[in-house]
Protein backbone atom coordinates (compact mmCIF):
# COMPACT_ATOMS: atom_id res chain seq x y z
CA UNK A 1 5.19 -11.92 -8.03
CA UNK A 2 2.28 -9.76 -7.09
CA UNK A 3 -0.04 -10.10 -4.35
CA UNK A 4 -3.05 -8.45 -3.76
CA UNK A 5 -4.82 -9.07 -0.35
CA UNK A 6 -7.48 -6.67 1.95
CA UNK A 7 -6.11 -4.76 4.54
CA UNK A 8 -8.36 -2.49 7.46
CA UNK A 9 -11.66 -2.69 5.86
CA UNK A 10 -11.74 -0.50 2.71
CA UNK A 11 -7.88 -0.32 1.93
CA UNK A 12 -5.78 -3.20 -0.06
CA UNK A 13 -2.19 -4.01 0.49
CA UNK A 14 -0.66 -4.97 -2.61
CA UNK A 15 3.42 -6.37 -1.98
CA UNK A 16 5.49 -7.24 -4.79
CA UNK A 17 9.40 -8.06 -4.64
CA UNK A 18 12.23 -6.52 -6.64
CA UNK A 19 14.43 -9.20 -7.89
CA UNK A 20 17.87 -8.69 -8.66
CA UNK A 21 16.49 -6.54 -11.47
CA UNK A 22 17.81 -3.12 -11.06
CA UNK A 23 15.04 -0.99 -12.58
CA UNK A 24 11.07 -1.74 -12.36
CA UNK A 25 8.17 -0.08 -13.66
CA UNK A 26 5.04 -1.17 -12.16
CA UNK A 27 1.69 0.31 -13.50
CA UNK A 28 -1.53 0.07 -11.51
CA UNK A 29 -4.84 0.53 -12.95
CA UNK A 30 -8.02 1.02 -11.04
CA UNK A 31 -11.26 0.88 -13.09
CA UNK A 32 -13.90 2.74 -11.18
CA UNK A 33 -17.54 2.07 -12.16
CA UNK A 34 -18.97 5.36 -14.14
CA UNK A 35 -22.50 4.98 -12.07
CA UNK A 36 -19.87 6.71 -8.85
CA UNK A 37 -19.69 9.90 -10.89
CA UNK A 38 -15.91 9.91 -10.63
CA UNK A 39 -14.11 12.82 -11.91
CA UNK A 40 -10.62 15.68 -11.59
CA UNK A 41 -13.31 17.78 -10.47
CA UNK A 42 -14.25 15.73 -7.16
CA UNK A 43 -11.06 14.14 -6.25
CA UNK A 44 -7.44 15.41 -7.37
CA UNK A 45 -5.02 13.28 -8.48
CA UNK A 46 -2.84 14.64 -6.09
CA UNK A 47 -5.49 14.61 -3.33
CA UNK A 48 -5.61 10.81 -4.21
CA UNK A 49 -2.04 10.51 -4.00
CA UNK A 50 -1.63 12.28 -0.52
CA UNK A 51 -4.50 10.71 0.78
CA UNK A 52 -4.90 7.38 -0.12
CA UNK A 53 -1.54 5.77 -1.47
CA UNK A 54 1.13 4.78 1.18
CA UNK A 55 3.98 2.48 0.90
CA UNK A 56 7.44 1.41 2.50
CA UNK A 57 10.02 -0.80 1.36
CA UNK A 58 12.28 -3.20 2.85
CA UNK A 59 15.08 -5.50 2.20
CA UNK A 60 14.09 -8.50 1.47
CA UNK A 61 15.72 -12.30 1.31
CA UNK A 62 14.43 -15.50 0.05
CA UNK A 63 17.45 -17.43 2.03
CA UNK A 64 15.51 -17.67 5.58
CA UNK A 65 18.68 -19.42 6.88
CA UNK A 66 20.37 -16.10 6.40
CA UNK A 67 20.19 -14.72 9.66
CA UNK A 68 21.25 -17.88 11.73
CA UNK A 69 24.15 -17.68 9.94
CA UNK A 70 24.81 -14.41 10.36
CA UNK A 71 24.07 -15.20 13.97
CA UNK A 72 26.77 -17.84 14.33
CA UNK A 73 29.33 -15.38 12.58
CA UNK A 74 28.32 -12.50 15.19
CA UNK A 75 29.47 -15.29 17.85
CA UNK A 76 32.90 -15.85 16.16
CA UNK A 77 33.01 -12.01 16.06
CA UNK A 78 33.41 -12.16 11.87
CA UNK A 79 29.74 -10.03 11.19
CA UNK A 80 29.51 -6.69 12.38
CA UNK A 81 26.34 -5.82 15.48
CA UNK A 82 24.90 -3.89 12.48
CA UNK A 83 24.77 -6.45 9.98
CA UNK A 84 23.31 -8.88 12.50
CA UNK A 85 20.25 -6.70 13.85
CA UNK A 86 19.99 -6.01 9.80
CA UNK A 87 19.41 -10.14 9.45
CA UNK A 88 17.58 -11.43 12.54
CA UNK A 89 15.03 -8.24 11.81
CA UNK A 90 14.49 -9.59 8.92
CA UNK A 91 14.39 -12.87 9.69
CA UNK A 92 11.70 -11.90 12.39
CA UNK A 93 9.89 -9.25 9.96
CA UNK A 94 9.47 -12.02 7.28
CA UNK A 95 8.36 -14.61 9.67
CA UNK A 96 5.49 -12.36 11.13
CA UNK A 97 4.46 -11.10 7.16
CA UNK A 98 4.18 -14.92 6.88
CA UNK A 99 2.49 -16.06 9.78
CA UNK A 100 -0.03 -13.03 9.57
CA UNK A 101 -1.59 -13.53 5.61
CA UNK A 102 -1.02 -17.64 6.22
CA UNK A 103 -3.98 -16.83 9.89
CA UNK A 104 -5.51 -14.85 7.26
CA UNK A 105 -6.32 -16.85 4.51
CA UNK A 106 -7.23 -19.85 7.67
CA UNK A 107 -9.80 -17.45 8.40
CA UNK A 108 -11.58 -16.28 5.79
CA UNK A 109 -15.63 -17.18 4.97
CA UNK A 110 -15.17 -20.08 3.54
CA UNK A 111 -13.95 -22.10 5.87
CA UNK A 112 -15.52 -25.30 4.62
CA UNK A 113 -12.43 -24.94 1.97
CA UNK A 114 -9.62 -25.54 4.66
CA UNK A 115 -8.24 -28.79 6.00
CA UNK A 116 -6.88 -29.47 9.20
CA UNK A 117 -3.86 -30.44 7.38
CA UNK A 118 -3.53 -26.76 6.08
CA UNK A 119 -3.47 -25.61 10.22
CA UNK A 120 -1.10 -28.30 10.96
CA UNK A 121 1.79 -26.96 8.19
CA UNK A 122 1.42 -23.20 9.49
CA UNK A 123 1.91 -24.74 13.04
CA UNK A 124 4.69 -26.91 11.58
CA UNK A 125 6.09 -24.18 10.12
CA UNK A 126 5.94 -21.28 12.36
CA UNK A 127 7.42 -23.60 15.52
CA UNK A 128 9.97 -24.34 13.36
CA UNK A 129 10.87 -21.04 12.51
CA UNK A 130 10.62 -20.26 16.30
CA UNK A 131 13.17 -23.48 17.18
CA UNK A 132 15.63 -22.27 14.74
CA UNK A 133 15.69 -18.78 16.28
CA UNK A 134 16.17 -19.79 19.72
CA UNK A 135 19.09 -22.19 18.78
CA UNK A 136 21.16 -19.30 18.21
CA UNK A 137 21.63 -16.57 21.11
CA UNK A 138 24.08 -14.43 20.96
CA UNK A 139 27.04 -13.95 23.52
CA UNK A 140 27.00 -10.17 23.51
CA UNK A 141 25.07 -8.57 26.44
CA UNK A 142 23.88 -5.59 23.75
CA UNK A 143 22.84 -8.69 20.97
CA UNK A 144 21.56 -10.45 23.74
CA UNK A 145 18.94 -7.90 24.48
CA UNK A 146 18.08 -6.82 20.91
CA UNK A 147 17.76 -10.84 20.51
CA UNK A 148 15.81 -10.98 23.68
CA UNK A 149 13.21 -8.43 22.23
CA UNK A 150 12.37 -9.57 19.50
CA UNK A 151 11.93 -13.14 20.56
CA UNK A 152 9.95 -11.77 23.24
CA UNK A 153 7.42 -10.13 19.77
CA UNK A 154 7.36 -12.98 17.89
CA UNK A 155 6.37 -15.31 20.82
CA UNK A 156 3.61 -12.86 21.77
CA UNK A 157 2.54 -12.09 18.03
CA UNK A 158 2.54 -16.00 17.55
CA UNK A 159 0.52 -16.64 20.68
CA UNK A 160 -2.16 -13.88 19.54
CA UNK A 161 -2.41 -15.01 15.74
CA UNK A 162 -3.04 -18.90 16.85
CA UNK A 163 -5.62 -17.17 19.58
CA UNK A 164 -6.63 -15.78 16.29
CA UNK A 165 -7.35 -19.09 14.61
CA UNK A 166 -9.17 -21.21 17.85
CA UNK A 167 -11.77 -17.67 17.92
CA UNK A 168 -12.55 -18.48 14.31
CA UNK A 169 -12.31 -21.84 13.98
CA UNK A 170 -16.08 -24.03 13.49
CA UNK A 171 -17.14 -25.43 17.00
CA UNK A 172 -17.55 -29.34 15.98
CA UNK A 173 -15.60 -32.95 16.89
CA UNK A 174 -13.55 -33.01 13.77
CA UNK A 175 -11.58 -29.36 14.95
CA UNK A 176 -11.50 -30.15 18.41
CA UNK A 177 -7.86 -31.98 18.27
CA UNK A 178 -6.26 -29.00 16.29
CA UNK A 179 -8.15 -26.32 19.14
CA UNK A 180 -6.50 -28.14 21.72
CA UNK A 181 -3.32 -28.20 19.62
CA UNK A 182 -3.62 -24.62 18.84
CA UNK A 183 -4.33 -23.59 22.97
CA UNK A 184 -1.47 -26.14 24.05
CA UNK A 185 1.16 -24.11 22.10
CA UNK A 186 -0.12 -21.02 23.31
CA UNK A 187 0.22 -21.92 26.85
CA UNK A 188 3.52 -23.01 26.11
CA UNK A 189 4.43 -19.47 24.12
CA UNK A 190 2.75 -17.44 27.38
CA UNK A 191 5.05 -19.59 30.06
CA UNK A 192 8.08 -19.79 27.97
CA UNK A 193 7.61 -15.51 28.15
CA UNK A 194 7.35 -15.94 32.12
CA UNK A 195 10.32 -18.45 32.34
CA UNK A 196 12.55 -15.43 30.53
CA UNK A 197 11.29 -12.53 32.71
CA UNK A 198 10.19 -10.87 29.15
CA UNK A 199 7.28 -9.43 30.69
CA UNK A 200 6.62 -7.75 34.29
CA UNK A 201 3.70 -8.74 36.11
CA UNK A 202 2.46 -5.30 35.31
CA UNK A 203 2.73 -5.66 32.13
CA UNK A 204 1.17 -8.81 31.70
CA UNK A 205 -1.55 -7.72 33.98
CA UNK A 206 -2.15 -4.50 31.74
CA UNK A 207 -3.42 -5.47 27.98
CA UNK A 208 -3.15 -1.83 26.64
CA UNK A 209 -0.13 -1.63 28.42
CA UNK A 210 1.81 -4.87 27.08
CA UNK A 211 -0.38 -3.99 23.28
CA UNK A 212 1.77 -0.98 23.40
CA UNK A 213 5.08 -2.30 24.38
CA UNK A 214 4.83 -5.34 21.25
CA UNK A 215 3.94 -2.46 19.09
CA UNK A 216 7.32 -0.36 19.91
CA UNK A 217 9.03 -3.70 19.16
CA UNK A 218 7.41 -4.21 15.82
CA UNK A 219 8.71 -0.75 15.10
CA UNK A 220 12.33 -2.21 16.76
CA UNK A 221 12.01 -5.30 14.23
CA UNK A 222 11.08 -3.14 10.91
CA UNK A 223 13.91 0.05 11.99
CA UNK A 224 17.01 -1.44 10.15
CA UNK A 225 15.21 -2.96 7.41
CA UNK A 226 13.04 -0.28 6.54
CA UNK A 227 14.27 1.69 3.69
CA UNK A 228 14.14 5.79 4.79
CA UNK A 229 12.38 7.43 1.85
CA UNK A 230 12.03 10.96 1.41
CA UNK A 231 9.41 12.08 -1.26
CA UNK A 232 9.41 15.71 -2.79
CA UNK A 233 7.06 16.82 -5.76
CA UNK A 234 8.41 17.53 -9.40
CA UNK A 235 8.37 20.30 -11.67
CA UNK A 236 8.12 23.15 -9.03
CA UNK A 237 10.40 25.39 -11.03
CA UNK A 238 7.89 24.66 -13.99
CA UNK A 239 5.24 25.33 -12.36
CA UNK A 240 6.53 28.78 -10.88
CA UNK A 241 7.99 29.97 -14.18
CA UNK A 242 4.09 28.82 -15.58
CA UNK A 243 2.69 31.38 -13.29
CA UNK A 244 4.61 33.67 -14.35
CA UNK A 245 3.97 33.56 -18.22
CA UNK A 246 0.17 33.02 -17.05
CA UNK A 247 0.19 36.24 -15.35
CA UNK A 248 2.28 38.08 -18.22
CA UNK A 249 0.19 37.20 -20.79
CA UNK A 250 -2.55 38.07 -19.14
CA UNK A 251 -1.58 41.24 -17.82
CA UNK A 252 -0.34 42.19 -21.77
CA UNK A 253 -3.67 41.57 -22.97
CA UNK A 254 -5.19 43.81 -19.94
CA UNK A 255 -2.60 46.60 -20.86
CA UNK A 256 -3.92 46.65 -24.42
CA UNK A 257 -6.99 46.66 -23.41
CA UNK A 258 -6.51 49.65 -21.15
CA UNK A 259 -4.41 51.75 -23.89
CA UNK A 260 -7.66 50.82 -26.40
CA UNK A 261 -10.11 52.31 -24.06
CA UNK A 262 -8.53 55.15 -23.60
CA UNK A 263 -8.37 55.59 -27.43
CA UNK A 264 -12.04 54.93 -27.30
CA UNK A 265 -12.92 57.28 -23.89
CA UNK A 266 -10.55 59.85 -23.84
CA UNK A 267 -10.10 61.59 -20.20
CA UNK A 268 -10.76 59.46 -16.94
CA UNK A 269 -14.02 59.75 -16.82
CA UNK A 270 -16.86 57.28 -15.14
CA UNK A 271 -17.15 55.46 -18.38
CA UNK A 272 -13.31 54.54 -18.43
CA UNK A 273 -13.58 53.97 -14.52
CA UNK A 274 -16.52 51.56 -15.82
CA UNK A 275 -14.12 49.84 -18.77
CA UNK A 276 -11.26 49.55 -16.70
CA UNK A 277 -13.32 47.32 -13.74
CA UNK A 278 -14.74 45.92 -16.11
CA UNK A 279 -11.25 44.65 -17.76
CA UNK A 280 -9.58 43.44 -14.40
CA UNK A 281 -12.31 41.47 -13.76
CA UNK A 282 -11.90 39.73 -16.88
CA UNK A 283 -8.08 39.53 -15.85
CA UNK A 284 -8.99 37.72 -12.72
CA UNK A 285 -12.10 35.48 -14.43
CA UNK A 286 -9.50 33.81 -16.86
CA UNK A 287 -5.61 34.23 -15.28
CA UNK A 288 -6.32 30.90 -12.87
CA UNK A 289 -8.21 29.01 -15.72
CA UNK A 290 -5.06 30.10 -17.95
CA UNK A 291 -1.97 29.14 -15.71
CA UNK A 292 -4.03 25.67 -14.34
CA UNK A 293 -5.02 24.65 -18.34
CA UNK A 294 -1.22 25.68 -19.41
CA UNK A 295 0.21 23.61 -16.15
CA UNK A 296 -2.12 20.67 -17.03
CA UNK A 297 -0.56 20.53 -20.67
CA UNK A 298 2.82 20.49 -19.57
CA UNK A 299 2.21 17.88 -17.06
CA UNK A 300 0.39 15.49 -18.82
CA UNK A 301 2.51 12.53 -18.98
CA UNK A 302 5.41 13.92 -16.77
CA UNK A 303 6.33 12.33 -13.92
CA UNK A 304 5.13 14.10 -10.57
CA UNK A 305 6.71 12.87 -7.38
CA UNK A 306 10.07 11.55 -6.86
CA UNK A 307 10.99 9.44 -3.83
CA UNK A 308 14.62 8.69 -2.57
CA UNK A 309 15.41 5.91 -0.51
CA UNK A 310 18.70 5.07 1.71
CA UNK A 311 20.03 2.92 3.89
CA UNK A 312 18.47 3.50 7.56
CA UNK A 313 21.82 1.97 9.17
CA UNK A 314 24.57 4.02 7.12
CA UNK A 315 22.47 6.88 5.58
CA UNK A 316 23.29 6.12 1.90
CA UNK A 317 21.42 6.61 -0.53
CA UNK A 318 20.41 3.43 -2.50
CA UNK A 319 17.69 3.72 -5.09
CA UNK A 320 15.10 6.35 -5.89
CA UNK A 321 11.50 6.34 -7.49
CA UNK A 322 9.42 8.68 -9.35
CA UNK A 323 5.81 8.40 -9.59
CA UNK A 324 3.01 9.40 -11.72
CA UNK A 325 -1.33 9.71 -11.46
CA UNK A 326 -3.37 10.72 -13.82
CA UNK A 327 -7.04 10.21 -15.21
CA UNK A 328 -6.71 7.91 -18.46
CA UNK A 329 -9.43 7.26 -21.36
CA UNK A 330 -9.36 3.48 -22.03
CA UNK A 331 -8.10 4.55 -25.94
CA UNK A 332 -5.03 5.60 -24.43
CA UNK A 333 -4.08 2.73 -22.69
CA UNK A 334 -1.77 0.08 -24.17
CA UNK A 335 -3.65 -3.21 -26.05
CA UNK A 336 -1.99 -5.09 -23.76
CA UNK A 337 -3.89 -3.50 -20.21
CA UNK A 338 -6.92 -3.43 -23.26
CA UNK A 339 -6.86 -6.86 -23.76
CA UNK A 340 -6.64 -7.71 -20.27
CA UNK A 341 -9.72 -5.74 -19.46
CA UNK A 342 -11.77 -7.03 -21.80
CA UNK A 343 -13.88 -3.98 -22.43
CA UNK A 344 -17.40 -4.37 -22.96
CA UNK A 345 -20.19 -2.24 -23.42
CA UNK A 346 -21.56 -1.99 -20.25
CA UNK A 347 -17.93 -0.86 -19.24
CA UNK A 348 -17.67 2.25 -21.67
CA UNK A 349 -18.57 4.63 -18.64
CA UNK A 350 -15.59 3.46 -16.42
CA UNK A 351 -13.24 5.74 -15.11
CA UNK A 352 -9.34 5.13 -15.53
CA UNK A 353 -7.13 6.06 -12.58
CA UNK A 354 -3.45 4.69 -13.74
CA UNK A 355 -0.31 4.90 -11.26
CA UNK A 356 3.06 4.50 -12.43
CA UNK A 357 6.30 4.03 -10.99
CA UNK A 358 9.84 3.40 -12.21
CA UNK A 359 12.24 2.32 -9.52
CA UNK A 360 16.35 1.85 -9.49
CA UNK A 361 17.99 0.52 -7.08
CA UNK A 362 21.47 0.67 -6.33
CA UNK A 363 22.04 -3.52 -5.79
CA UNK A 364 25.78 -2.73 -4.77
CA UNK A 365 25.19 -0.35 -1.94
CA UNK A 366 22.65 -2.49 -0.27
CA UNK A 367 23.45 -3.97 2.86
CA UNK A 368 25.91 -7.22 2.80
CA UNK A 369 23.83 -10.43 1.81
CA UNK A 370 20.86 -8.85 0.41
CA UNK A 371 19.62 -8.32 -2.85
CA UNK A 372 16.47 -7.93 -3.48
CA UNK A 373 13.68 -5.31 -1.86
CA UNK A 374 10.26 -5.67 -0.83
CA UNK A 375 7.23 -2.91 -1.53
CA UNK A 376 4.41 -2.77 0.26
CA UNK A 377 1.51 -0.69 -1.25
CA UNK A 378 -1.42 0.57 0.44
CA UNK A 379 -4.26 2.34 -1.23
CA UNK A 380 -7.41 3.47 0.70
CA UNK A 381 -10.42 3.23 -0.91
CA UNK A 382 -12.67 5.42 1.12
CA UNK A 383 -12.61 8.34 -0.94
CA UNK A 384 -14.16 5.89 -3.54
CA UNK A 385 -16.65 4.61 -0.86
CA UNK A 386 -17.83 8.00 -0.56
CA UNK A 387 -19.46 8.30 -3.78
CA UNK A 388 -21.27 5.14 -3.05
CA UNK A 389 -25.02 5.07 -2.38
CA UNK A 390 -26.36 4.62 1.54
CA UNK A 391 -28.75 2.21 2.37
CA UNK A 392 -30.21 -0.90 0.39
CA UNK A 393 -32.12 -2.44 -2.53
CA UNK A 394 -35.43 -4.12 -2.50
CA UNK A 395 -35.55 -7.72 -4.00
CA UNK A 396 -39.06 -9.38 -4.38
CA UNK A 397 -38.69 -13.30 -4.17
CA UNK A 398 -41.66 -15.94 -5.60
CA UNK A 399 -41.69 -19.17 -3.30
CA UNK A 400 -45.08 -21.49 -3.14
CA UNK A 401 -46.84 -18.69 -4.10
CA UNK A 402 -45.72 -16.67 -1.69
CA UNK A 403 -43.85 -13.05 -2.15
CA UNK A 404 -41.23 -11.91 0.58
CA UNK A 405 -39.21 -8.95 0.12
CA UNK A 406 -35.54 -8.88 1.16
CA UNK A 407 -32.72 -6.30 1.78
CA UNK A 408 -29.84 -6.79 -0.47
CA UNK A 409 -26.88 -4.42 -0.01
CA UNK A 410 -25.57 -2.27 -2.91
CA UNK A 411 -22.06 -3.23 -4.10
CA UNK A 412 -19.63 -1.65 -6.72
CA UNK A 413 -17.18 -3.83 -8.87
CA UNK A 414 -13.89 -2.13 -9.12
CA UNK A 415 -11.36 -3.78 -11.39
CA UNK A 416 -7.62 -3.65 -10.64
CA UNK A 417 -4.80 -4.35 -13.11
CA UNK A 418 -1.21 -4.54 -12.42
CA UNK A 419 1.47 -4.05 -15.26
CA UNK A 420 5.23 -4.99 -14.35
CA UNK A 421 8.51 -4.52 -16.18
CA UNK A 422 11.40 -5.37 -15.46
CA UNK A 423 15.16 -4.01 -17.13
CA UNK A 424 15.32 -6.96 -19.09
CA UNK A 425 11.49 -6.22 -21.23
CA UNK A 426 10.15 -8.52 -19.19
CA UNK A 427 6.30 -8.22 -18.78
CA UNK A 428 3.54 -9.13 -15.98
CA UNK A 429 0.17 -8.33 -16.12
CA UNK A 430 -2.50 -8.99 -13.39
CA UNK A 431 -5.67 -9.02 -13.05
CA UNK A 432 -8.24 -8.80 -9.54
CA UNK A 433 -11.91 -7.75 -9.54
CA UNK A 434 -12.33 -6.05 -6.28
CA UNK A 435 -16.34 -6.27 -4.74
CA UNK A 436 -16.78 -3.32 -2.93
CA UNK A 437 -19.89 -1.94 -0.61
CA UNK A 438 -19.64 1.86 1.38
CA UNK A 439 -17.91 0.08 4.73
CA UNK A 440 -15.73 -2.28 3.95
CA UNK A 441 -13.93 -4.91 0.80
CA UNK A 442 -16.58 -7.67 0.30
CA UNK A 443 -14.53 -9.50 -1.85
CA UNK A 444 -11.12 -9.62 -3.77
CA UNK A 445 -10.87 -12.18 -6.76
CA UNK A 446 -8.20 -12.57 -8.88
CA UNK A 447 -8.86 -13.38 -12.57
CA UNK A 448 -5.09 -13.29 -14.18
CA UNK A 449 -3.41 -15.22 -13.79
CA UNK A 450 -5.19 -17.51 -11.79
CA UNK A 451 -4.48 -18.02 -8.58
């Protein structure tokens, strides 16, 4: 499953979990509207890649009683203090993914959509989630404060998301029991924090200062369940050993050159002196067009980066990635993304920017209990936004005879299409149509499958 959701304005976080499929190919299409101007020549794919794309992965488990077991075996002293910061990180890491896109999508425009019954299962839920955690403390002083920490988060992070919810939520009658609801637990999340001397009055007193401190133990929460990636470009070699039969070949042709001129000319004289500039300036006209149009041709369709990730506890290495960007004419692409699309004619200027990776993961060198991983994708858009228009269009409106003239904003529909594939030739496409203006992500749809 693929999810697709807006993330700081003009980027979009797209997640998607690795089964207990070994190897994945997921391939990421972005159809950018012609009328930007798009092209290699005004942003690289490797600019793009640098730039814009970011991602981490992280173990991931669909058992969320997991790490209360694990808990209860770190009592008995059967589970390792590893293995258990490993499972109540996740179980805290998972629980604050949740909690955040479940305030998110109770917040959104159209909030004539959402019941109170929808805010009373994510309160449900997420004091739940909180009970179960606090019926299992651990007897170890050094579990006891890694437990204490992150209970200390996820009461804090809980308190600010519902805060979250009562700021947007409609003032009228029919919200006013869930607002109380929603400040009642809050209250009870803030003194709960006092009653365990979490917090100094300092802190508490200081917002930057406590904002700070719940942000070092976010970074706590994700450290052991964060996979360590390092990421190194391909073909170097290639590309050296290119530049060298670019400058050969070039330089052969020069020589010739020279020994035919001096055929021609005879003695040094200013007419040779003339040929001979003349000739190494050629040399240095076409030598960089040469070596970049050679590199180009052996690159096209080669893989480009390669990441490798490993444990952050033991240091092993578990899985590794390699990665490919590239422009792409909608001919080339397979009839399946085609189809998808549904190309039109209005849609013949579009330009293609397809990412691909293939991942493997090592399943038996993954931590004990887990199985499955969890990517999250980030692509900024900005460098997109850039090519975007300022200001607004005019729209002339009749009414009663009357003619007004309004501002309407200028937006860009950008299409996005996901392909997955599994070991097993198993296939998933998807399909969102992202509305975009210069500042921000208007709008994020998705088409297929529906949602």
């Amino acid at each position: 499953m693929i999810t697709v959701d807006k993330k700081d304005g003009l980027s979009l976080k797209i997640s998607h979990i690795v089964d207990e499929s070994k190897q994945q190919t997921l391939e990421m299409f972005l159809f950018v509207p012609g009328e930007l101007g798009l092209s290699p020549d005004i942003l690289k794919e490797s600019d793009f890649y640098y730039n814009s794309i970011s991602s981490h992965r992280t173990y991931f488990s669909n058992q969320n009683h997991l790490p209360l077991v694990h808990s209860r075996l770190a009592q008995r002293g059967r589970l390792s203090s590893e293995q258990y910061r490993l499972s109540l990180s996740l179980y805290a890491y998972q629980y604050a993914l949740a909690l955040e896109k479940s305030s998110a999508d109770l917040t959104k425009d159209d909030q004539e959509e959402i019941t109170i019954e929808e805010f009373e299962e994510v309160i449900s839920l997420a004091l739940d989630i909180l009970k179960r955690l606090r019926r299992s403390v651990p007897y170890e002083d050094q579990l006891k404060r890694y437990y204490a920490n992150i209970d200390n988060y996820l009461s804090w992070y809980t308190e600010q998301k519902f805060l979250s919810l009562v700021a947007h939520l409609p003032r009228s009658k029919s919200n006013a029991n869930i607002r109380n609801r929603l400040i009642e637990i809050c209250e009870k999340e803030h003194n709960y924090r006092i009653d365990k001397s979490y917090n100094s009055q300092k802190a508490r007193a200081d917002l930057t200062r406590m904002s700070n401190k719940m942000r070092l133990s976010r970074r706590l929460i994700e450290y052991p369940i964060v996979l360590k990636e390092k990421t190194s470009a391909m073909g170097n070699n290639v590309k050296r050993m290119v530049k060298g039969s670019a400058t050969a070949f070039v330089m052969l042709f020069v020589s010739l050159m020279i020994i035919q001129a001096r055929g021609l000319l005879g003695e040094i004289t200013v007419s040779f002196i003339f040929a001979i500039s003349f000739i190494y300036a050629i040399r240095e006209i076409f030598k960089d067009d040469l070596r970049d149009a050679l590199w180009r041709w052996i690159q096209k369709g080669k893989p480009k980066w390669r990441k490798v990730y490993s444990d952050p506890t033991s240091g092993k290495q578990i899985g590794r990635k390699i990665e490919w960007l590239e422009y792409q004419s909608f001919s080339n692409l397979a009839k399946d993304v085609q189809s998808i699309r549904k190309r039109r004619v209005s849609q013949r200027e579009e330009v293609i920017l397809h990412y691909k990776s293939q991942t493997k993961m090592a399943i038996t060198k993954f931590m004990s209990g887990y199985e499955q991983t969890r990517e999250s994708m980030n692509v900024d858009l900005r460098p997109l936004s850039r090519l975007m228009e300022k200001g607004s269009q005019k729209i002339y409106l009749l009414n009663e005879g009357q003619v007004s003239k309004e501002a309407v904003e200028k937006r860009h529909l950008i299409n996005l299409v996901i392909k997955e594939t599994t070991d097993d030739k198993n296939v998933e496409l998807y399909r969102w149509k992202i509305i975009v203006n210069r500042s921000k992500i208007v709008d994020i749809e998705q088409i297929f499958p529906k949602a």
